[in-house]
N, C-alpha and C. Protein backbone atom coordinates (compact mmCIF):
# COMPACT_ATOMS: atom_id res chain seq x y z
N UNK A 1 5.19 -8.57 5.57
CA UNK A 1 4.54 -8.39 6.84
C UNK A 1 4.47 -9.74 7.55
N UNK A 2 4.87 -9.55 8.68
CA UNK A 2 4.92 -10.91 9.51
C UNK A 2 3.13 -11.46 10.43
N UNK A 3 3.15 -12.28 10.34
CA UNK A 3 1.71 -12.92 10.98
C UNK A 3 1.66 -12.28 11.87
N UNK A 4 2.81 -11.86 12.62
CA UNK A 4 1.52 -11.10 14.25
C UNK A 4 1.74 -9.63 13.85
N UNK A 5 2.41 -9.11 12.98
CA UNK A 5 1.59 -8.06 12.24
C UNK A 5 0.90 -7.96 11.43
N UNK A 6 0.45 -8.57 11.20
CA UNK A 6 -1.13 -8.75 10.39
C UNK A 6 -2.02 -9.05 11.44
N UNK A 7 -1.56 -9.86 12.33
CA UNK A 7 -3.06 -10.09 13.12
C UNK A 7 -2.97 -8.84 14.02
N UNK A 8 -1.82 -7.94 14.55
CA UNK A 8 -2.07 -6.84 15.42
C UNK A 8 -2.47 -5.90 14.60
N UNK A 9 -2.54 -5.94 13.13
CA UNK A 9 -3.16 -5.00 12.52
C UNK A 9 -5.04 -5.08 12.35
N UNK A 10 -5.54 -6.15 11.97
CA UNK A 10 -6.77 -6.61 12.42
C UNK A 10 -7.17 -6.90 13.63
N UNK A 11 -6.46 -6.97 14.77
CA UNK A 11 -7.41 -6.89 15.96
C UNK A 11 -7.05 -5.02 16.21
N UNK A 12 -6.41 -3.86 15.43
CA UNK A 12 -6.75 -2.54 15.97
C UNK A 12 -7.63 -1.91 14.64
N UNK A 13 -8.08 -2.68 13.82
CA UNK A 13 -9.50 -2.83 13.56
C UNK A 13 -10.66 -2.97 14.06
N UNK A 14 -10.57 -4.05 15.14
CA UNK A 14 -11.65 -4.42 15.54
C UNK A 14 -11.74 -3.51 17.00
N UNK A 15 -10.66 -2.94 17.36
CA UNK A 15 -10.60 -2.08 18.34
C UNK A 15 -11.01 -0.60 17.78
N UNK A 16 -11.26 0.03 16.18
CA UNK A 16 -11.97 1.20 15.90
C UNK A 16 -13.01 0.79 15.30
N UNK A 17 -13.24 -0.34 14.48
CA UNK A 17 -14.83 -0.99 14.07
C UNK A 17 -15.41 -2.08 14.73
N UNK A 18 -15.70 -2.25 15.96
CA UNK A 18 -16.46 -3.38 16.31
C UNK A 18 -17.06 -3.97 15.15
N UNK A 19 -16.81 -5.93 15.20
CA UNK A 19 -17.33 -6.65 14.42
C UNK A 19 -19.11 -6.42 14.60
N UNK A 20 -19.91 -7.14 13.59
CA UNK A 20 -21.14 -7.25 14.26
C UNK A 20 -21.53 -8.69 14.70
N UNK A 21 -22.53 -8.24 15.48
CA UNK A 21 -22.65 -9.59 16.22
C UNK A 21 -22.94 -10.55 15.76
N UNK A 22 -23.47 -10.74 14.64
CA UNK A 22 -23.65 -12.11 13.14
C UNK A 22 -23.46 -11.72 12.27
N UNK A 23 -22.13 -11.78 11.97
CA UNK A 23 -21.62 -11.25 10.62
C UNK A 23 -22.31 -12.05 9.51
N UNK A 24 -22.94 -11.20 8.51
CA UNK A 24 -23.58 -11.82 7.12
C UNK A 24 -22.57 -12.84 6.44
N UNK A 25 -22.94 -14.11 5.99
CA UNK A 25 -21.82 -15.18 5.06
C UNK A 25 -20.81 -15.59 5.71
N UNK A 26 -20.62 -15.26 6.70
CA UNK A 26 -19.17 -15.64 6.74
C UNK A 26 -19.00 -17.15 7.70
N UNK A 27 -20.12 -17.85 7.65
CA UNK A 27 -19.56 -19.09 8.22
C UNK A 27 -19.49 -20.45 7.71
N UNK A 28 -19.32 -20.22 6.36
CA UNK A 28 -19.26 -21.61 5.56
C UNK A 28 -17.48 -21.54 5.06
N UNK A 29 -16.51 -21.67 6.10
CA UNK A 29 -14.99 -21.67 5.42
C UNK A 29 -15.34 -22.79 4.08
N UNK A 30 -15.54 -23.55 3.57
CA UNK A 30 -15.49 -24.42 2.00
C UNK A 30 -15.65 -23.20 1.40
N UNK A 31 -16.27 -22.03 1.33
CA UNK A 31 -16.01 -20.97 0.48
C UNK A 31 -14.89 -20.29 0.48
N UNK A 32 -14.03 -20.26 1.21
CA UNK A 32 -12.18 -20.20 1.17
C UNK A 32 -11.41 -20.65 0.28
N UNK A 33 -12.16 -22.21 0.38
CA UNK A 33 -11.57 -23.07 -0.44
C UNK A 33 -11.96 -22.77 -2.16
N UNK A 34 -13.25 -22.91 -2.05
CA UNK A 34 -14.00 -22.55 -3.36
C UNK A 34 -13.06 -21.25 -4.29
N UNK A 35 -13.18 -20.18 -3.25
CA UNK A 35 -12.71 -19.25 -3.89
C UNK A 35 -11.45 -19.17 -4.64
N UNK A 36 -10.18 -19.76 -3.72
CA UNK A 36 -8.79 -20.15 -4.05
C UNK A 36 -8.75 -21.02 -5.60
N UNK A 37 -9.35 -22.23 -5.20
CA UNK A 37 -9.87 -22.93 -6.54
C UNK A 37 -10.04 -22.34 -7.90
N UNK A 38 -11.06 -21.36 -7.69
CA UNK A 38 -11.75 -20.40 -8.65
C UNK A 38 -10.75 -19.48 -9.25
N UNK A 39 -10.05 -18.66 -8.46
CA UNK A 39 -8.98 -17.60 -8.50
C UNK A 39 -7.60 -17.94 -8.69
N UNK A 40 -7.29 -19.14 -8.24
CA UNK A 40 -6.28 -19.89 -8.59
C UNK A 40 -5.51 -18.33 -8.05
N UNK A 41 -5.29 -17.83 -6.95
CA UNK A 41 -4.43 -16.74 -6.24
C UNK A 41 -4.93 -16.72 -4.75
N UNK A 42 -2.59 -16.51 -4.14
CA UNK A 42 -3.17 -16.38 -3.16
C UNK A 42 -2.82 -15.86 -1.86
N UNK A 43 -4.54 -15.57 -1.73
CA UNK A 43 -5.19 -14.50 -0.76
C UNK A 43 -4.64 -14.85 0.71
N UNK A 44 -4.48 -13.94 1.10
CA UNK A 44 -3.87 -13.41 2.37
C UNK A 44 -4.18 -14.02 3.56
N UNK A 45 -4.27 -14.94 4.13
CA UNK A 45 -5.12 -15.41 5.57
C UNK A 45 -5.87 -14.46 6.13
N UNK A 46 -5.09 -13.19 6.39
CA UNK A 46 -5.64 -12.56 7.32
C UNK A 46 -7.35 -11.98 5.88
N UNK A 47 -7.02 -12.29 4.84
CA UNK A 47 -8.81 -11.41 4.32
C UNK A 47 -9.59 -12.66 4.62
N UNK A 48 -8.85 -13.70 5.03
CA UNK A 48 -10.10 -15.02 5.59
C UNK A 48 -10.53 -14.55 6.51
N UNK A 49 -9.85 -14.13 7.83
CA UNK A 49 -10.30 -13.71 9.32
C UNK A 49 -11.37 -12.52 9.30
N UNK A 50 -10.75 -11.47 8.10
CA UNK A 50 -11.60 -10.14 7.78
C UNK A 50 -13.06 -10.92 7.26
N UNK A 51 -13.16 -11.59 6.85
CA UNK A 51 -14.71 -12.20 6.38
C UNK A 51 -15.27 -12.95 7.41
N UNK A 52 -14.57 -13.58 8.10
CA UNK A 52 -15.18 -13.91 9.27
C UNK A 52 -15.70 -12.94 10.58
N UNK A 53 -14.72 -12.29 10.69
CA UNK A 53 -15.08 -11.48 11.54
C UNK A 53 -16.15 -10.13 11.08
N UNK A 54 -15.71 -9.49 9.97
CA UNK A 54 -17.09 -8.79 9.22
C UNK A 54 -18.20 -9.54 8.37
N UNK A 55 -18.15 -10.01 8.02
CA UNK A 55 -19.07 -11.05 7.04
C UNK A 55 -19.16 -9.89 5.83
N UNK A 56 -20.47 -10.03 5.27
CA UNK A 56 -21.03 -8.92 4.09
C UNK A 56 -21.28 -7.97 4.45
N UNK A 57 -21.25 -6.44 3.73
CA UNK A 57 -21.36 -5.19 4.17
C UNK A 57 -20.72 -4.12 4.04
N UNK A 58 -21.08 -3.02 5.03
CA UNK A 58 -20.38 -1.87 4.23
C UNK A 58 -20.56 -1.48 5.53
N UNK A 59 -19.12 -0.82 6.11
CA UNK A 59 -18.93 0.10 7.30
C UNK A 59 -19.41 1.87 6.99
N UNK A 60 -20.51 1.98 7.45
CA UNK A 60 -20.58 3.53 6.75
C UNK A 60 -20.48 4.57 8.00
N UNK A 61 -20.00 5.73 7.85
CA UNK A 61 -20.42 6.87 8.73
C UNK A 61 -20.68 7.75 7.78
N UNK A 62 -21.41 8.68 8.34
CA UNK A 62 -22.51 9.66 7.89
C UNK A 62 -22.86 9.94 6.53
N UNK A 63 -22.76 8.66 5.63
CA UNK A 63 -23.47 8.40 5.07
C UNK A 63 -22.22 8.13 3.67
N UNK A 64 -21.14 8.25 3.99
CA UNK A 64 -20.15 7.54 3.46
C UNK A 64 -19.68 6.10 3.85
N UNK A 65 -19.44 5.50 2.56
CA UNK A 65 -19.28 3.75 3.03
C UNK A 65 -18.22 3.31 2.58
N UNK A 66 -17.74 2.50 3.55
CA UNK A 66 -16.87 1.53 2.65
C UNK A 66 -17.43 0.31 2.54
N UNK A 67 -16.93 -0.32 1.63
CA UNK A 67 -17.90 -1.94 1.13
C UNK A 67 -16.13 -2.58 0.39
N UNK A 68 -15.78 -3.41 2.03
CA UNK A 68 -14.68 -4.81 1.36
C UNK A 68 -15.38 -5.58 1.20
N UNK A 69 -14.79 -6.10 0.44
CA UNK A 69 -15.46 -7.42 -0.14
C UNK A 69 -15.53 -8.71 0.86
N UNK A 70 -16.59 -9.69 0.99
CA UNK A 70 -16.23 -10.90 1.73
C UNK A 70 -15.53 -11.81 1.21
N UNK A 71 -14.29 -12.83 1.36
CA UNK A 71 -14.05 -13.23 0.77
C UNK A 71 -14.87 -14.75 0.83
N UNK A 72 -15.45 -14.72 2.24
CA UNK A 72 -16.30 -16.11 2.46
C UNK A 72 -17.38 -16.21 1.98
N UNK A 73 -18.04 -14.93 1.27
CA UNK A 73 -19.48 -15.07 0.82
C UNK A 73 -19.17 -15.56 -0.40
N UNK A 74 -20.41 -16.40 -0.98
CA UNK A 74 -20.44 -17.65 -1.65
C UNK A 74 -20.33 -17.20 -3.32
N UNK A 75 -20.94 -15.57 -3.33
CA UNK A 75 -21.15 -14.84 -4.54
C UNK A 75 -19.66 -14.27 -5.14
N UNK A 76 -18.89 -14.00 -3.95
CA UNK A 76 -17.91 -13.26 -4.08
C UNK A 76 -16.92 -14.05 -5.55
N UNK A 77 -16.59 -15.15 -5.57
CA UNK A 77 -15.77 -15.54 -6.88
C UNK A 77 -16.25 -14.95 -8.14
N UNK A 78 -17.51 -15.31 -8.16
CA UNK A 78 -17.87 -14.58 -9.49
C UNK A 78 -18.24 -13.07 -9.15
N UNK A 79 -18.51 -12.73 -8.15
CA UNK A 79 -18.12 -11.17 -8.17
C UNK A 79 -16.69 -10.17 -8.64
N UNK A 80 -15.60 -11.05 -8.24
CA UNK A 80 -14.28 -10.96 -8.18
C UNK A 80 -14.12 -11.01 -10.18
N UNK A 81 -14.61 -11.47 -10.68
CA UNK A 81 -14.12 -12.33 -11.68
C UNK A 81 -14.78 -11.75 -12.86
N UNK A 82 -15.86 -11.08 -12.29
CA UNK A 82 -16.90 -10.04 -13.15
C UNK A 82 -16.33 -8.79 -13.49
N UNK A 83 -15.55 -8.40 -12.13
CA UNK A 83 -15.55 -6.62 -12.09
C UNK A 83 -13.57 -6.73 -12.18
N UNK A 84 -12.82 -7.63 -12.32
CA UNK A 84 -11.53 -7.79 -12.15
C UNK A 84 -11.10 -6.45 -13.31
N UNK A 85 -11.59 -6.72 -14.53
CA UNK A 85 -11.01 -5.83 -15.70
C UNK A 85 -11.62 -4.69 -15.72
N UNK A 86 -12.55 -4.13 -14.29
CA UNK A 86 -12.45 -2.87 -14.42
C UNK A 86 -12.15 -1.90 -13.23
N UNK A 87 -11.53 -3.09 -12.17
CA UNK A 87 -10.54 -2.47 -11.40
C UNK A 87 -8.97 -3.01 -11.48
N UNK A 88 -8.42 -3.46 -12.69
CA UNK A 88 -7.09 -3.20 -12.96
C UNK A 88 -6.53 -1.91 -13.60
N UNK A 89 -5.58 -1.62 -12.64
CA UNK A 89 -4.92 -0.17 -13.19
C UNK A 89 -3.96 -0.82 -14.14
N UNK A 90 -3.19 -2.15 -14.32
CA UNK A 90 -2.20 -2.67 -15.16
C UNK A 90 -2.17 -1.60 -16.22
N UNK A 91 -1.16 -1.08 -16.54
CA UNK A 91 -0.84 -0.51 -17.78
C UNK A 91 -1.35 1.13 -18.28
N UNK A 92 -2.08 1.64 -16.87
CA UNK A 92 -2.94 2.73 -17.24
C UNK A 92 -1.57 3.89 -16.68
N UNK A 93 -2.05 5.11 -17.13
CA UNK A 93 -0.91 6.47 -16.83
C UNK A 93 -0.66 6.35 -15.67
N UNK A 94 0.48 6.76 -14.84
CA UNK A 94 0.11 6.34 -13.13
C UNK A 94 -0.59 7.79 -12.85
N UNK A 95 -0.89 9.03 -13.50
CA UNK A 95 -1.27 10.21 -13.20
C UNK A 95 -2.81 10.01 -13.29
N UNK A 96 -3.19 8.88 -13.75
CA UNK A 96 -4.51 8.59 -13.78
C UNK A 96 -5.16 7.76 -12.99
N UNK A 97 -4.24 7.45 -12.00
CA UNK A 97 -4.94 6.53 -10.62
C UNK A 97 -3.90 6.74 -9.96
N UNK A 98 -5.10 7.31 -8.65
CA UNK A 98 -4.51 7.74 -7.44
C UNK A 98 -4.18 6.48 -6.76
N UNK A 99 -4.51 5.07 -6.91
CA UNK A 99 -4.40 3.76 -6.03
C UNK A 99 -3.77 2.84 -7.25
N UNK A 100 -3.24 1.64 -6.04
CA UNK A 100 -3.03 0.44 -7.05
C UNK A 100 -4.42 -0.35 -6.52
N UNK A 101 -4.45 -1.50 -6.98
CA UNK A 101 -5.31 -2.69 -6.39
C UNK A 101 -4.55 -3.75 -5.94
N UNK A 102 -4.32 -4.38 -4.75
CA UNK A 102 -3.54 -5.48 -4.42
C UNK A 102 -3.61 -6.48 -5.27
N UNK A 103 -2.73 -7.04 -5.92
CA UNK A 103 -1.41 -7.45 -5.26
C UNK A 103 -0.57 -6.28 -6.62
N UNK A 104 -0.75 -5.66 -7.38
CA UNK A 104 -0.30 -5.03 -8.55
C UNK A 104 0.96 -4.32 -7.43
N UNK A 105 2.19 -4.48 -8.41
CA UNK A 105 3.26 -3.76 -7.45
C UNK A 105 3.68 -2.10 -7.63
N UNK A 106 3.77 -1.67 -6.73
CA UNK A 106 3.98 0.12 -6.94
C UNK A 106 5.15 0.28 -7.64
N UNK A 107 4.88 1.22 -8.54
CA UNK A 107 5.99 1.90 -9.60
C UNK A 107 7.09 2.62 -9.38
């Protein structure tokens, strides 16, 4: 995917989810850095912009949510690093997960 499709894909995001107006965490970029460091992988520019522009949280309607992760919030490395081995599908039936998890490549 080329950079201005990624960024025309996140600004028709922000054209069906308005950001909020102070996104939670997301204005210390050294946690970009931190994280990369930590993870030693690497993350996409555009999930930098997605943390900036959403911060922490969960987009819900009627009472269903989604919750991405920030990548700028300060918790997130060791969040990432906690729950990694129990959202890898690596090696599982593919009849037993309907998804991959990025970056794992489709079969």
């Amino acid at each position: 995917m080329s950079p201005d499709q990624e960024s025309a894909e996140l600004k028709l995001l922000t054209e069906l989810v308005q950001p909020p107006s102070r996104p939670l965490r997301s204005s210390d970029e050294s946690n970009w850095e931190n994280l990369k460091a930590a993870i030693d992988f690497p993350f996409p520019d555009e999930f930098r912009e997605y943390g900036k522009l959403y911060g922490t949280g969960e987009i819900d309607s009627n009472g269903y949510g989604l919750r991405v992760a920030n990548p700028l919030d300060p918790a997130y490395p060791d969040w990432l690093t906690k729950n990694a081995s129990m959202m890898s599908t690596i090696d599982d039936q593919p009849e037993l997960r309907p998804t991959r998890f990025y970056p794992e490549e489709a079969t």
